[in-house]
C-alpha atoms as a PDB file:
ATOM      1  CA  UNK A   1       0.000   0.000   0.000  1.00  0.00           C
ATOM      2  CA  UNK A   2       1.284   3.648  -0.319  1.00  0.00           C
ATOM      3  CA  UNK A   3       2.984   4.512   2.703  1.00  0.00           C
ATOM      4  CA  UNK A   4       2.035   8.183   4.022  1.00  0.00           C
ATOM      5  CA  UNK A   5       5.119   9.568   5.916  1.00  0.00           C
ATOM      6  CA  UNK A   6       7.049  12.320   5.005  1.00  0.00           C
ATOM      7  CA  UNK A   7      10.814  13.326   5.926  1.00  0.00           C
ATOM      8  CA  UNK A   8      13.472  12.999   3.247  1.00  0.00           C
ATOM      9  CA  UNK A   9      14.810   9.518   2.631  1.00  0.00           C
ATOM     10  CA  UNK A  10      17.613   8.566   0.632  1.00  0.00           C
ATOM     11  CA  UNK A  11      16.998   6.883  -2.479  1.00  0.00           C
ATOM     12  CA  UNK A  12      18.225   3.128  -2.665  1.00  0.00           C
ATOM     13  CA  UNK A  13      19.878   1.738  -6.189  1.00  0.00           C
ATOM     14  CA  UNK A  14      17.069   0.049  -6.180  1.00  0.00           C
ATOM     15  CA  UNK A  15      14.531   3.150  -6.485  1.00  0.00           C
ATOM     16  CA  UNK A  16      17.135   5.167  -8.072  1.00  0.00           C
ATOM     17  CA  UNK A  17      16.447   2.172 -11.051  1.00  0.00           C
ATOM     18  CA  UNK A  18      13.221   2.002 -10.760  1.00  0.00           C
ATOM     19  CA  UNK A  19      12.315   5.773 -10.888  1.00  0.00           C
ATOM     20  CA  UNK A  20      14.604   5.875 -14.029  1.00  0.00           C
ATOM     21  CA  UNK A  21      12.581   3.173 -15.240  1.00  0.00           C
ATOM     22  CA  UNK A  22       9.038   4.976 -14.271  1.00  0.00           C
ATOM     23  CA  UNK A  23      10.387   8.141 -15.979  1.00  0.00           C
ATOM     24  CA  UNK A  24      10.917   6.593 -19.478  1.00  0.00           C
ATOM     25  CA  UNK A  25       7.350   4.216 -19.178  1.00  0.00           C
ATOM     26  CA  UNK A  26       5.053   7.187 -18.137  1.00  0.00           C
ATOM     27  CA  UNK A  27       6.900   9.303 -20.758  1.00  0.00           C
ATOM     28  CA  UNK A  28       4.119   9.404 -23.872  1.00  0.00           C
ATOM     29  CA  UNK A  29       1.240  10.030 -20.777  1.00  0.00           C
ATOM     30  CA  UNK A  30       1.720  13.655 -21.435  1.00  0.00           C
ATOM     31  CA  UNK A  31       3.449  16.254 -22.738  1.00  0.00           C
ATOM     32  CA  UNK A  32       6.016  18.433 -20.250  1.00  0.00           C
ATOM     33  CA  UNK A  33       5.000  21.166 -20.689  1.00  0.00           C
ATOM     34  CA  UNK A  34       1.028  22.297 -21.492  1.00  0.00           C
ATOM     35  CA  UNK A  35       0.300  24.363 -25.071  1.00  0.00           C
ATOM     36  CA  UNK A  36      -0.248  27.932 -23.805  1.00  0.00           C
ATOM     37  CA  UNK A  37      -3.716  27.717 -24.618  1.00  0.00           C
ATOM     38  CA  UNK A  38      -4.743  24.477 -23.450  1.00  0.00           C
ATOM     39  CA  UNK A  39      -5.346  22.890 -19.821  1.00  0.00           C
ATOM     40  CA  UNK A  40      -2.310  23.428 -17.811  1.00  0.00           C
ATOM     41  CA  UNK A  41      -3.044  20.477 -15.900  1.00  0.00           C
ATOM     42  CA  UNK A  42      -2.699  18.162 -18.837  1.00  0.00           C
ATOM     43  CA  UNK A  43       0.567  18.109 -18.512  1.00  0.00           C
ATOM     44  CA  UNK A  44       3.515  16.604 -16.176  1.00  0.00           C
ATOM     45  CA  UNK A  45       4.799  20.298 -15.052  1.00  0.00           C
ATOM     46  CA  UNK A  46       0.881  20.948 -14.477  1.00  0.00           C
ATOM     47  CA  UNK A  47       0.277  18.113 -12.713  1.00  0.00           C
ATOM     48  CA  UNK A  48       3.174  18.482 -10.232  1.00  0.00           C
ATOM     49  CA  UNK A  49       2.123  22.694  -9.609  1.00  0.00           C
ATOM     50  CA  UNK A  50      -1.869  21.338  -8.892  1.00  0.00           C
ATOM     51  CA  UNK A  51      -1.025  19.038  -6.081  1.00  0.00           C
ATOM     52  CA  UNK A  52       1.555  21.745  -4.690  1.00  0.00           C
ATOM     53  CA  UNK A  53       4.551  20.031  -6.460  1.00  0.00           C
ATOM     54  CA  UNK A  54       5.961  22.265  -8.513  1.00  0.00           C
ATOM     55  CA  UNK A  55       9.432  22.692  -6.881  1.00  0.00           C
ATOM     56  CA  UNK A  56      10.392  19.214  -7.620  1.00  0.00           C
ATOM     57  CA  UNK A  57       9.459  19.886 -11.898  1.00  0.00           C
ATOM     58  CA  UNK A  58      13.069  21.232 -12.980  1.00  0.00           C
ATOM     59  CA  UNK A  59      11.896  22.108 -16.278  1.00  0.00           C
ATOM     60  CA  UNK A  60      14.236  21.828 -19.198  1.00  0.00           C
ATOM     61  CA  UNK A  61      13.927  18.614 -21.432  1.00  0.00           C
ATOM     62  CA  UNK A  62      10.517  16.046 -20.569  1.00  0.00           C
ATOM     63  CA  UNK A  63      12.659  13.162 -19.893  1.00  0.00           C
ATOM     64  CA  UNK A  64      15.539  14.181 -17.522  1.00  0.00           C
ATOM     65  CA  UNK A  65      12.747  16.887 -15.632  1.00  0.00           C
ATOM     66  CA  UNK A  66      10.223  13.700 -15.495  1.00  0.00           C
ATOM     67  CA  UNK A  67      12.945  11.603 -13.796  1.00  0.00           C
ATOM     68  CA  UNK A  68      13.871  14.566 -11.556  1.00  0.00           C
ATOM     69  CA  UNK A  69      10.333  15.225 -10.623  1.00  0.00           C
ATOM     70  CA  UNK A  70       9.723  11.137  -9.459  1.00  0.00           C
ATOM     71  CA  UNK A  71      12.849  11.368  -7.887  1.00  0.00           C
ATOM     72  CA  UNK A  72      12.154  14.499  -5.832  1.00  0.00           C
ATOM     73  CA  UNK A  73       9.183  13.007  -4.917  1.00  0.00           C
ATOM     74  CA  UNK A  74       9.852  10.270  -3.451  1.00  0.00           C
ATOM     75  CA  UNK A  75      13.241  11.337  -1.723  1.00  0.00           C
ATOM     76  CA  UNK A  76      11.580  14.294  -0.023  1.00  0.00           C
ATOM     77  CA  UNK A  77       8.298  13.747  -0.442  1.00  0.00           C
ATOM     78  CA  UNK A  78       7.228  10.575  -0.534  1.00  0.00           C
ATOM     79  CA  UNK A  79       3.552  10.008   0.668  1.00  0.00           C
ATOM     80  CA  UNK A  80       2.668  12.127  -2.057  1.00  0.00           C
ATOM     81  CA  UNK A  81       4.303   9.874  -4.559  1.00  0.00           C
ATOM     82  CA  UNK A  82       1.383   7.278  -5.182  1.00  0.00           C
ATOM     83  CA  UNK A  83      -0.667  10.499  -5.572  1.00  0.00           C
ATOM     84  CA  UNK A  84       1.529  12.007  -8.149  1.00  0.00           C
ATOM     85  CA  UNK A  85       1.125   8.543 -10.105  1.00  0.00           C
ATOM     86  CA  UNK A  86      -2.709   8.640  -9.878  1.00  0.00           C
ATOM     87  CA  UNK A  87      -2.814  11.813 -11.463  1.00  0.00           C
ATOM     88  CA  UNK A  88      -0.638  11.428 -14.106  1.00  0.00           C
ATOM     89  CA  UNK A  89      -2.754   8.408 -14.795  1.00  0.00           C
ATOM     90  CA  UNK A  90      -5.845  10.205 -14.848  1.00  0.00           C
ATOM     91  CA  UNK A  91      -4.472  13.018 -16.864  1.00  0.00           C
ATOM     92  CA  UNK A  92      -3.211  10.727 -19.359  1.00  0.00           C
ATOM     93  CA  UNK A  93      -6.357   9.238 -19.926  1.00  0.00           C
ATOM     94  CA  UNK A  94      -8.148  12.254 -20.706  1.00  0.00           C
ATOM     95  CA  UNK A  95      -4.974  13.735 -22.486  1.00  0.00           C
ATOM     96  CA  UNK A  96      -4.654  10.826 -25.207  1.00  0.00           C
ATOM     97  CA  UNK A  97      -8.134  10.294 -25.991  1.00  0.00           C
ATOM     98  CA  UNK A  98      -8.002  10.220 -29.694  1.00  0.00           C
ATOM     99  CA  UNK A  99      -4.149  10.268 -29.862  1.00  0.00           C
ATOM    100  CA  UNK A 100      -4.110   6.310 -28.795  1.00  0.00           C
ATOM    101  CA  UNK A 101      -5.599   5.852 -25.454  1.00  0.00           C
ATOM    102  CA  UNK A 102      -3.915   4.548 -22.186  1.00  0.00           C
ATOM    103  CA  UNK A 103      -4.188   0.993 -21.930  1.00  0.00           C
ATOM    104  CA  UNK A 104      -4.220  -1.930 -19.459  1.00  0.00           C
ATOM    105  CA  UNK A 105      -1.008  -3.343 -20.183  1.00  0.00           C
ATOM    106  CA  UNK A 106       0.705   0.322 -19.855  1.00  0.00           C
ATOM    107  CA  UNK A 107      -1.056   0.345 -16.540  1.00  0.00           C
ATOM    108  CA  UNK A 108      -0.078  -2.914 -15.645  1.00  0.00           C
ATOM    109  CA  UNK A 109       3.505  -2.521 -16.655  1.00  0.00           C
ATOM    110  CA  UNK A 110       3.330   0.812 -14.129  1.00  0.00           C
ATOM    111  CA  UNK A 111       2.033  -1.375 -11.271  1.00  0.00           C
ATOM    112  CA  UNK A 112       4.805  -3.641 -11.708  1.00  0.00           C
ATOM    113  CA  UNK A 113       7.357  -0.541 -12.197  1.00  0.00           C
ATOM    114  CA  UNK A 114       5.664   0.935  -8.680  1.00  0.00           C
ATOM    115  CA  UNK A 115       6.303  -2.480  -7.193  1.00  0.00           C
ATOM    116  CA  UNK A 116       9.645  -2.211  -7.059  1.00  0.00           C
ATOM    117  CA  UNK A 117      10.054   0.723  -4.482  1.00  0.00           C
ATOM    118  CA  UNK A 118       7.516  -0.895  -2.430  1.00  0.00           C
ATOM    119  CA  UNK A 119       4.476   0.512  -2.686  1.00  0.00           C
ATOM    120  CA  UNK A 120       1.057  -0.495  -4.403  1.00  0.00           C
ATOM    121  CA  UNK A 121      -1.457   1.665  -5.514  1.00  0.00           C
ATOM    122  CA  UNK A 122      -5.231   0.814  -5.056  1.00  0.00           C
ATOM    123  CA  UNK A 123      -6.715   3.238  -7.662  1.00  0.00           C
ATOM    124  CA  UNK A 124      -4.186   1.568 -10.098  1.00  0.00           C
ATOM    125  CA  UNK A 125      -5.527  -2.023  -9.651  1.00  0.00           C
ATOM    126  CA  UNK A 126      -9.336  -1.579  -9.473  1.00  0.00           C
ATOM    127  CA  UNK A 127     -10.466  -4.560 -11.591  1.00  0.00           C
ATOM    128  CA  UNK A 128     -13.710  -2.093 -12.415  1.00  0.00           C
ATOM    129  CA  UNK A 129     -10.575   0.271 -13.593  1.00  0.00           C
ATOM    130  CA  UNK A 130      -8.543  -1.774 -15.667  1.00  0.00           C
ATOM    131  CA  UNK A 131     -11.188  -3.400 -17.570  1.00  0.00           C
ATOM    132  CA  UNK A 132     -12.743  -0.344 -18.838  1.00  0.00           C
ATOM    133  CA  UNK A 133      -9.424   0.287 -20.379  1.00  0.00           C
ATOM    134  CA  UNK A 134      -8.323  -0.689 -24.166  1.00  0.00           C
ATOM    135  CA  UNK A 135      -6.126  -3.537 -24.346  1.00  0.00           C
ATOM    136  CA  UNK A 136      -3.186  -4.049 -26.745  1.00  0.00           C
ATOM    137  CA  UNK A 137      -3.500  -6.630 -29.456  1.00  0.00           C
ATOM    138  CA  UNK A 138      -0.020  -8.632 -29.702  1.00  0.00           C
ATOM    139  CA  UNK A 139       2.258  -8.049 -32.631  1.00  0.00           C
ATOM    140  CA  UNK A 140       5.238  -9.585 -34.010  1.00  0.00           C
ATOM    141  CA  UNK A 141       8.386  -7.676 -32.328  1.00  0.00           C
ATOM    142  CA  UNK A 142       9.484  -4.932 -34.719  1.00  0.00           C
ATOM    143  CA  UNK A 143      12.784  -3.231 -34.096  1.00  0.00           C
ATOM    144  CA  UNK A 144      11.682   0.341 -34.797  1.00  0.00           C
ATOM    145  CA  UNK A 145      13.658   1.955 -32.039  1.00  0.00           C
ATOM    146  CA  UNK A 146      12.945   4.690 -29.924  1.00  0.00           C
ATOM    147  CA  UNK A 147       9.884   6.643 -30.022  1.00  0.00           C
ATOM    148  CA  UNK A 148      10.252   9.763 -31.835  1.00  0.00           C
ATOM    149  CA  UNK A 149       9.207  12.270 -29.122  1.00  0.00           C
ATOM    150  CA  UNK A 150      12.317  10.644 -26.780  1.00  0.00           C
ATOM    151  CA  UNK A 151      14.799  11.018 -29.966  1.00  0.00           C
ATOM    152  CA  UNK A 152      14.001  14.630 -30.656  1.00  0.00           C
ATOM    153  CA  UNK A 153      14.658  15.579 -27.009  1.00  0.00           C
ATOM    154  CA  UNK A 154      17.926  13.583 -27.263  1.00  0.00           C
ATOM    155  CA  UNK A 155      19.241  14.857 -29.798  1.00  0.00           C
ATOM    156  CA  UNK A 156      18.187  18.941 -28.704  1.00  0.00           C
ATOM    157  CA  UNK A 157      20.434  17.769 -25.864  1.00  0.00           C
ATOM    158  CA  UNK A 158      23.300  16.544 -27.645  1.00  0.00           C
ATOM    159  CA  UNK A 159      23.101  19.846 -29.757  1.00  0.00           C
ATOM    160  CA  UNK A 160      23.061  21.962 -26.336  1.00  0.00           C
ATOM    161  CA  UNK A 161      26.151  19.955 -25.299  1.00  0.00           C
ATOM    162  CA  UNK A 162      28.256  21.148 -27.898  1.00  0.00           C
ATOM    163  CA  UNK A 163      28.527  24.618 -26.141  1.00  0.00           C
ATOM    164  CA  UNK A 164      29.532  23.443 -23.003  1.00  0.00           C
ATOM    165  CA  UNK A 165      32.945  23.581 -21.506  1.00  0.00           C
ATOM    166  CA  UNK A 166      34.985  20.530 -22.165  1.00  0.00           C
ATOM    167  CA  UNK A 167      35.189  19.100 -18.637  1.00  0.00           C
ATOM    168  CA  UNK A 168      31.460  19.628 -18.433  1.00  0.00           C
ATOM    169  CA  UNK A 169      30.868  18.344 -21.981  1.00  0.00           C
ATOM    170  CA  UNK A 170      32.346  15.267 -21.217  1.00  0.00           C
ATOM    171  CA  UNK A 171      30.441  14.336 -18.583  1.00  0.00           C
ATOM    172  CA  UNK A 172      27.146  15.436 -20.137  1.00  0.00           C
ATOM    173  CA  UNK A 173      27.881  13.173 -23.475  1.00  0.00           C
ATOM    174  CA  UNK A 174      28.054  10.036 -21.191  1.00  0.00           C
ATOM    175  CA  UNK A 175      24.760  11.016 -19.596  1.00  0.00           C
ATOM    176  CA  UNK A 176      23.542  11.905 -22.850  1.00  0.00           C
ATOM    177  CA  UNK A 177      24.755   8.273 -24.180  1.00  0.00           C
ATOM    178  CA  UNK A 178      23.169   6.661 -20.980  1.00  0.00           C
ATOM    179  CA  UNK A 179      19.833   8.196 -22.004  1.00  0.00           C
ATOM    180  CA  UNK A 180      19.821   7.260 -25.635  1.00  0.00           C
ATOM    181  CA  UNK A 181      20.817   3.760 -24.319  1.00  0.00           C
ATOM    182  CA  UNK A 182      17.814   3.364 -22.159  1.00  0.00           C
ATOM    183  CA  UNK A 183      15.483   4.907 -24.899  1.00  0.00           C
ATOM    184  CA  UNK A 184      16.587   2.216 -27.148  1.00  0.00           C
ATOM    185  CA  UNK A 185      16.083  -1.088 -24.216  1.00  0.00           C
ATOM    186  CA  UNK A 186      20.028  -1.833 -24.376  1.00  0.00           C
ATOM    187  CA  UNK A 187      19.883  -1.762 -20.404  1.00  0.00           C
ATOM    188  CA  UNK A 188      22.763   0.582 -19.639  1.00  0.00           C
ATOM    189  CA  UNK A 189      25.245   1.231 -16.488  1.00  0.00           C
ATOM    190  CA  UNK A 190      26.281   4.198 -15.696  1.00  0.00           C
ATOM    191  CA  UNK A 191      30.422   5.388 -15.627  1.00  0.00           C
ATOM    192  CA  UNK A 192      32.221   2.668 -12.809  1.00  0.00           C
ATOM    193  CA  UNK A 193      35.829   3.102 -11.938  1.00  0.00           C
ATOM    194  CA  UNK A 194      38.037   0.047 -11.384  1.00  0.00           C
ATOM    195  CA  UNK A 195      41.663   0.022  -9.724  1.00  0.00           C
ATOM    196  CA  UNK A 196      43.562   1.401 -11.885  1.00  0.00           C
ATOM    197  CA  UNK A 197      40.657   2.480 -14.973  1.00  0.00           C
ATOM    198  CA  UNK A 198      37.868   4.178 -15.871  1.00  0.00           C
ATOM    199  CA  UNK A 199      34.803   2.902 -17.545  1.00  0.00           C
ATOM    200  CA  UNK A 200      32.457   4.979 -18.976  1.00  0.00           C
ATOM    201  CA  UNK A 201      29.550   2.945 -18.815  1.00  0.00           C
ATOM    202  CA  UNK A 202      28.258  -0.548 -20.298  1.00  0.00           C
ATOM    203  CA  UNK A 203      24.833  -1.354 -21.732  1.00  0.00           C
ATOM    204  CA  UNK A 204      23.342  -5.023 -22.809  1.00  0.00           C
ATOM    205  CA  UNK A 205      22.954  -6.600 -26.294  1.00  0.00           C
ATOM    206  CA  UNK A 206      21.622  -9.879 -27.401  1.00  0.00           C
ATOM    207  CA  UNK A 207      23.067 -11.307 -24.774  1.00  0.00           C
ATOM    208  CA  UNK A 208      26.318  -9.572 -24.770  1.00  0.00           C
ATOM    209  CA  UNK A 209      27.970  -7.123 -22.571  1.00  0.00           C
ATOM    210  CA  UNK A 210      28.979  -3.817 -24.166  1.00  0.00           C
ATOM    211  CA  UNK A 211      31.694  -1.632 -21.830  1.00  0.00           C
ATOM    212  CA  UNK A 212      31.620   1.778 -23.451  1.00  0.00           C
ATOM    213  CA  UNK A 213      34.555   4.296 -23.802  1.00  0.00           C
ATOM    214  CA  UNK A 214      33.111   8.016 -24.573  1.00  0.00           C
ATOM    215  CA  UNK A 215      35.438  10.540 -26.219  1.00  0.00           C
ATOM    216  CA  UNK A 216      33.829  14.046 -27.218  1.00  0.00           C
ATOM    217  CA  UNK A 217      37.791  15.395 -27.903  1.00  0.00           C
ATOM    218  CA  UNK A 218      38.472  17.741 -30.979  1.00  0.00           C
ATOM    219  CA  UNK A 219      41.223  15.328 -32.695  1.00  0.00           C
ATOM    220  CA  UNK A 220      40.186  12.352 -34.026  1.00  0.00           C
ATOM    221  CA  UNK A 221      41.397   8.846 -32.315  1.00  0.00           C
ATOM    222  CA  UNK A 222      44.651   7.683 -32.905  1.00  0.00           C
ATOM    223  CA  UNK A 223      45.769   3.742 -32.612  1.00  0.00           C
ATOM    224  CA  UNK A 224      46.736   4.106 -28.844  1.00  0.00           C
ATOM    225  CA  UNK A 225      43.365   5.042 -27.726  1.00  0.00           C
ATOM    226  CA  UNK A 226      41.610   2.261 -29.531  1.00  0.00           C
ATOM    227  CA  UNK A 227      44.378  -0.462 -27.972  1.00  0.00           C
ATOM    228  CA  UNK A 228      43.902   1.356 -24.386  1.00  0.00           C
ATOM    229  CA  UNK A 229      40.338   0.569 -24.513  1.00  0.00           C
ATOM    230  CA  UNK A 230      40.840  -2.795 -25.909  1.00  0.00           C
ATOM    231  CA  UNK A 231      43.041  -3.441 -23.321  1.00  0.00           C
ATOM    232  CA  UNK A 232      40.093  -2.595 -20.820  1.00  0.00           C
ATOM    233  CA  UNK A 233      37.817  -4.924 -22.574  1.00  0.00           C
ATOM    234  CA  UNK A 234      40.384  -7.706 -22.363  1.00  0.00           C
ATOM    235  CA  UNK A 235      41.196  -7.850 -19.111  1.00  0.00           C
ATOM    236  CA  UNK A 236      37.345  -8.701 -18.074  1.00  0.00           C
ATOM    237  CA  UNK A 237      35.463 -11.797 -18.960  1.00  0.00           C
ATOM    238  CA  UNK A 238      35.716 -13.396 -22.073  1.00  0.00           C
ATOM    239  CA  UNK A 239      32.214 -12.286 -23.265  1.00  0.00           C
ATOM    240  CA  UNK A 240      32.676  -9.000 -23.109  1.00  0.00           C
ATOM    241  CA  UNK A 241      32.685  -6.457 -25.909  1.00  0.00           C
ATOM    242  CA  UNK A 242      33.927  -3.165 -26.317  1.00  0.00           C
ATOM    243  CA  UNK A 243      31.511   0.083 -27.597  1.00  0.00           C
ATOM    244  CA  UNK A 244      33.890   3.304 -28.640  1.00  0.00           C
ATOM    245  CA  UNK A 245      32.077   6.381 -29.503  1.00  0.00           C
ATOM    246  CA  UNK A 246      34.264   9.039 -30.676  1.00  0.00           C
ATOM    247  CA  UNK A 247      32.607  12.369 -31.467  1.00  0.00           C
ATOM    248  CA  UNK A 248      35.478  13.058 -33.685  1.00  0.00           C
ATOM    249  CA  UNK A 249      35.913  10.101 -35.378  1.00  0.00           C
ATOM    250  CA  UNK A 250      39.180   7.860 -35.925  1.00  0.00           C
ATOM    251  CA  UNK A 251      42.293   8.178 -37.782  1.00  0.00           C
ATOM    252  CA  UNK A 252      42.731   5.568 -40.925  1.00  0.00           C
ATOM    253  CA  UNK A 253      46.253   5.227 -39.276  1.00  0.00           C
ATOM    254  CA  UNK A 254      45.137   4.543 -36.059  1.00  0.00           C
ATOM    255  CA  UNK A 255      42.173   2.055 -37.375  1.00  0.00           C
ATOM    256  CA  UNK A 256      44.648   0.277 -39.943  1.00  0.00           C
ATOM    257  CA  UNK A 257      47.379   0.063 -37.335  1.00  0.00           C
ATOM    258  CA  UNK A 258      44.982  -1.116 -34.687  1.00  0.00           C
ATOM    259  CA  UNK A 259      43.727  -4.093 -37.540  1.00  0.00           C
ATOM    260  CA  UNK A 260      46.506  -5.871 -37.511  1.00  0.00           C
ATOM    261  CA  UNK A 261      48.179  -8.370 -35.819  1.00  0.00           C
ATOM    262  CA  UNK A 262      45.396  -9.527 -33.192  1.00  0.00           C
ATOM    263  CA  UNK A 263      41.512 -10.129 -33.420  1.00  0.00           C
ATOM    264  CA  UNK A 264      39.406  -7.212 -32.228  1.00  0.00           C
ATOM    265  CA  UNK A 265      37.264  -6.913 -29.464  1.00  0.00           C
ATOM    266  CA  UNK A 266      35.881  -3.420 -30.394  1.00  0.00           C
ATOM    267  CA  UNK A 267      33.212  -1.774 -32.344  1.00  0.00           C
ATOM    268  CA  UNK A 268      33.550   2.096 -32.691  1.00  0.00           C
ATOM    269  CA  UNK A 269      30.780   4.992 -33.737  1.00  0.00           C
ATOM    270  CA  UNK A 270      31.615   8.617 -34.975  1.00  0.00           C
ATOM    271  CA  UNK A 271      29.416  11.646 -34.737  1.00  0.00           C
ATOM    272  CA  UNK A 272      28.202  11.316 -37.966  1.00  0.00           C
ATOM    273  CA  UNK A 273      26.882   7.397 -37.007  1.00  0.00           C
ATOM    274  CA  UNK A 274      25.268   8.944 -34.093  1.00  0.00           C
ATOM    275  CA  UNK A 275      23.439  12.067 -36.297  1.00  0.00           C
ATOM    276  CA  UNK A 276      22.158   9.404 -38.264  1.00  0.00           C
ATOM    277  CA  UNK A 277      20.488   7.567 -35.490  1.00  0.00           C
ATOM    278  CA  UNK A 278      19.702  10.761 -34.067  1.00  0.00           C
ATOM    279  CA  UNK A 279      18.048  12.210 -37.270  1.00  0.00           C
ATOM    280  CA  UNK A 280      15.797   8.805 -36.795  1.00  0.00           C
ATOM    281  CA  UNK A 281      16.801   7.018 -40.015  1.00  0.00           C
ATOM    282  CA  UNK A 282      18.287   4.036 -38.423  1.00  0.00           C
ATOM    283  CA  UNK A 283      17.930   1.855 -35.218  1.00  0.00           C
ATOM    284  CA  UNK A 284      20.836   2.377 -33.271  1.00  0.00           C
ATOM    285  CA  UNK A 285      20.520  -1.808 -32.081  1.00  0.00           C
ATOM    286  CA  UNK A 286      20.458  -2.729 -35.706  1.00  0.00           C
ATOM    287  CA  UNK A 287      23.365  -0.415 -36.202  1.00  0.00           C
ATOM    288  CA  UNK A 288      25.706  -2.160 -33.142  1.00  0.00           C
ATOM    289  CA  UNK A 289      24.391  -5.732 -34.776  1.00  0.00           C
ATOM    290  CA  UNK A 290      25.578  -4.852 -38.279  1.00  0.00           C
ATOM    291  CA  UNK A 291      28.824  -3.553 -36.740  1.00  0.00           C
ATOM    292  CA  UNK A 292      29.320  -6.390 -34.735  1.00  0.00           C
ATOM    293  CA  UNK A 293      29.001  -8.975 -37.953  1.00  0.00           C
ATOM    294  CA  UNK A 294      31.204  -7.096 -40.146  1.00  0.00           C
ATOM    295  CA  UNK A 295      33.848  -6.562 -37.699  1.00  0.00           C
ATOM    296  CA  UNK A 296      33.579 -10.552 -36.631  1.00  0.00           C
ATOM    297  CA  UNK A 297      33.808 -11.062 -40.376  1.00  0.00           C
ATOM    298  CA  UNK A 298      36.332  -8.429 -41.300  1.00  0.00           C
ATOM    299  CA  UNK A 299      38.430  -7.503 -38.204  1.00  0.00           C
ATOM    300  CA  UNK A 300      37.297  -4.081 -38.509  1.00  0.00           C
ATOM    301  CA  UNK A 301      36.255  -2.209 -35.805  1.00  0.00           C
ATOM    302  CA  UNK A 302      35.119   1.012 -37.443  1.00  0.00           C
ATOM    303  CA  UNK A 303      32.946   0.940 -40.378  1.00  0.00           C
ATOM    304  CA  UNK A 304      31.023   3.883 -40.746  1.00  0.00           C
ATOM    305  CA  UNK A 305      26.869   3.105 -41.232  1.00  0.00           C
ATOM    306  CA  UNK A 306      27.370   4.744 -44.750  1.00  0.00           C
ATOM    307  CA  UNK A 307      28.756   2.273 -45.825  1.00  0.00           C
ATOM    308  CA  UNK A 308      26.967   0.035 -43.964  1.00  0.00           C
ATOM    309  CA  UNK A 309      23.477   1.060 -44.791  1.00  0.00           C
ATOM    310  CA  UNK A 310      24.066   2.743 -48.487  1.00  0.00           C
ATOM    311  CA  UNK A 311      20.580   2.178 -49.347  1.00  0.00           C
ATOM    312  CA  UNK A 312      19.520   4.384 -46.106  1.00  0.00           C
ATOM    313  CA  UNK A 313      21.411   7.208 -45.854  1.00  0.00           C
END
């Protein structure tokens, strides 16, 4: 049941998780921010200000202000939370009638998603409730990626990080990359630090683990950076794989150079691989599968989806 004590209360790994989770799943509810001439309260900033909850709505982009609004919540205020939820539900409903309605399974998918910090939320599970909803009819599995509300925010943010400083910029793109990663399912972790290294994250693909090496530098890659982070990637388990993204791009020294002599254990992006998931022509897991095969079959580990996808782009 939904607890009703306040105080601040320290989010566990747990929450932290699950509010990330909550953020991305109640996403297409509503918009952020109302139309200036429609109902403010159809909206996630409006719903947050009518139950006296502004403060925690950050504003900015929906997805990162949506996350800091659950989170504020239920750190600082958390026997509001379940309220929160049952007005974003209710707002949603009205919201997307005749834009594709709510339905049971996105309800049911949020009661498991409120589950896991612990709380249950009667409103939420009223049989009466949930049957009145539209259900989904199952489809096949299509790998269409992220929707295209999330991708336009992304990539407004990876624009906006271009005239940061470039400490801060840094930091941002591997937020930034975490984001995207989520958006697109590939179950990401966030930077870890090891004796002795850095990682800058890893995410999950068909099975395999992806660490991640983020570079957002001016010059382009050169053959020690890619055998640095290959290094990294070899000294864990056998499984794992290695993801470079280089803003920048790679040298055709440093990529020849790193070629030969031993099997990779690296894929690598460029800017321009990431504009073109960005721009929403191509799925960015059917771009890390198609560099995966033709590095396994070509010991390349930077082929740039141009020439991967000529048809596309």
């Amino acid at each position: 049941m939904c607890r009703t004590g306040l105080g601040a209360m320290t989010l566990s790994l747990v929450e932290s998780q699950a509010v990330s989770e909550l953020a991305s799943h109640l996403y297409p509810f509503l918009p952020g921010k109302a139309h200036p001439y429609a109902d403010q309260a159809t909206s996630f900033e409006g719903v947050a200000k009518r139950l006296g909850l502004g403060r925690y709505w950050p504003g900015g982009s929906k997805l990162p202000a949506l996350t800091g609004l659950l989170s504020g919540v239920l750190e600082y205020d958390r026997g509001r939370f379940c309220p929160l939820l049952v007005e974003v539900v209710r707002a949603g409903v009205r919201y997307r009638q005749g834009k594709g309605s709510v339905t049971r399974e996105e309800v049911e998918r949020l009661n498991e998603l409120v589950a896991k910090v612990k709380f249950k939320i009667p409103e939420l599970h009223d049989p009466m409730f949930l049957d009145a909803l539209p259900r989904v009819e199952p489809q096949p599995k299509v790998s269409s990626g992220p929707d295209r509300a999330i991708l336009d925010e992304l990539q407004k943010r990876l624009m906006a990080i271009t005239a940061l400083p470039p400490q801060e910029r840094g930091l941002q793109f591997e937020r930034f990359l975490g984001e995207l990663f989520e958006a697109c399912d590939l179950a990401p972790r966030a930077a870890f630090r090891l004796t002795g290294e850095q990682i800058d994250g890893s995410l999950q693909f068909q099975g395999q683990t992806y660490l991640i090496e983020a570079r957002w530098w001016a010059e382009q890659m050169a053959e020690a950076a890619l055998l640095v982070f290959s290094g990294k990637v070899g000294g864990k388990a056998e499984w794992s794989r290695g993801l470079f993204i280089s803003i920048s791009g790679f040298t055709e020294q440093g990529l020849e150079g790193f070629s030969r002599g031993k099997p990779t254990n690296i894929i690598c992006m460029d800017g321009l691989d990431l504009y073109h998931v960005m721009s929403g022509g191509l799925d960015l897991r059917t771009v890390i599968e198609r560099k995966a095969r033709i590095a396994a079959e070509t010991n390349r580990a930077f082929v740039p989806v141009r020439e991967l996808f000529p048809g596309l782009i």
